[in-house]
Protein backbone atom coordinates (compact mmCIF):
# COMPACT_ATOMS: atom_id res chain seq x y z
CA UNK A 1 30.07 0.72 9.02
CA UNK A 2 26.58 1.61 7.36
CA UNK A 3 25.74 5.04 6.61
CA UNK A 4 22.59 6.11 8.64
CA UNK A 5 19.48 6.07 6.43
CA UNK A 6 19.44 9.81 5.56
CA UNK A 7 22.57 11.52 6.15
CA UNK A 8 20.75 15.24 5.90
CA UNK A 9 19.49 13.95 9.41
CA UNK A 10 22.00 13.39 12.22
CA UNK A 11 21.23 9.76 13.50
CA UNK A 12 23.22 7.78 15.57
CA UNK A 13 21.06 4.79 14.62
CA UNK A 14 22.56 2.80 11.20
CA UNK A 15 20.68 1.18 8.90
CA UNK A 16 20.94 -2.04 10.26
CA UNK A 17 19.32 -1.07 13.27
CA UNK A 18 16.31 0.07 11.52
CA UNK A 19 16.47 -3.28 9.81
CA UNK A 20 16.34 -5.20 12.64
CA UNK A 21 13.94 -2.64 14.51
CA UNK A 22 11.31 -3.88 11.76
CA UNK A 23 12.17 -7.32 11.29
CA UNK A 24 11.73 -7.52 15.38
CA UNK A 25 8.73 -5.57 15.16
CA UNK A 26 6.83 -7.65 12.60
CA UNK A 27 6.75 -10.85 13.96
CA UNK A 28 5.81 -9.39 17.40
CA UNK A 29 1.95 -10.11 16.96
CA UNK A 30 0.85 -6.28 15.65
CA UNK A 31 -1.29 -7.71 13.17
CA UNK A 32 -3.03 -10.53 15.01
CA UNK A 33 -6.36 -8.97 14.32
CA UNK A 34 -6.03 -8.55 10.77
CA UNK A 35 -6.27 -12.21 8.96
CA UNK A 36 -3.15 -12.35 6.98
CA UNK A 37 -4.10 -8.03 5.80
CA UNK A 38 -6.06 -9.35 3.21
CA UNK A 39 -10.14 -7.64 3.04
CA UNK A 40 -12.76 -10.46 2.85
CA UNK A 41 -13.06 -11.25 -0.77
CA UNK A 42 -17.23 -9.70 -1.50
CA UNK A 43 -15.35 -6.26 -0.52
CA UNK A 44 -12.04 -6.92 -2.95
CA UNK A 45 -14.59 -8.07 -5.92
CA UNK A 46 -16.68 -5.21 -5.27
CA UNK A 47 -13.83 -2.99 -5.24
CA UNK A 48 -12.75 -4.46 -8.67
CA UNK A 49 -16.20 -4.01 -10.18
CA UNK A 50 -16.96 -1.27 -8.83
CA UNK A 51 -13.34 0.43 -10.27
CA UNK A 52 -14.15 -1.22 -13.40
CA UNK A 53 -17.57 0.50 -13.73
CA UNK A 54 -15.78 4.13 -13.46
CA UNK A 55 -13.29 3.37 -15.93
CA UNK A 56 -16.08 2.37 -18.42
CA UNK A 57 -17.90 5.13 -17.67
CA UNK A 58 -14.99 7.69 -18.21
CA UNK A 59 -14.31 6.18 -21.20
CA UNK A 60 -18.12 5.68 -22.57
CA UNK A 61 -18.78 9.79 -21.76
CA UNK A 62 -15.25 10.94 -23.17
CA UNK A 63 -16.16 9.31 -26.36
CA UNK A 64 -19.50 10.85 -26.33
CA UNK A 65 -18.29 14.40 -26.05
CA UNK A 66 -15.62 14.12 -28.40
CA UNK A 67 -18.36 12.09 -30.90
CA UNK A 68 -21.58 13.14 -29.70
């Protein structure tokens, strides 16, 4: 017998069943809008640049006002 996910909370449900709950769940067409989760890749590269230009930026002004 499994032990129920959090045994602070009463459950009668077991691990398993949550398991299965999710593997049943997954497959059942809940994403069939979404193309595979994945954002259209101008929008990931433009996330990645965009990210990048921050973390050059914090680094460029902390250098500055420990330096400048």
């Amino acid at each position: 017998m499994m032990m129920t996910p959090n045994p602070a909370i009463s459950s009668q449900r077991t691990a398993v069943d949550y398991s299965l709950d999710a593997q049943i769940l997954s497959g059942s067409g809940h994403y069939a809008n979404a193309p595979d989760g994945k954002w259209p890749v101008w929008a990931r590269l433009l996330l990645i640049v965009g990210i990048s230009a921050l973390l050059w930026a914090g680094i460029i002004s902390g250098i500055v006002a420990l330096f400048g």
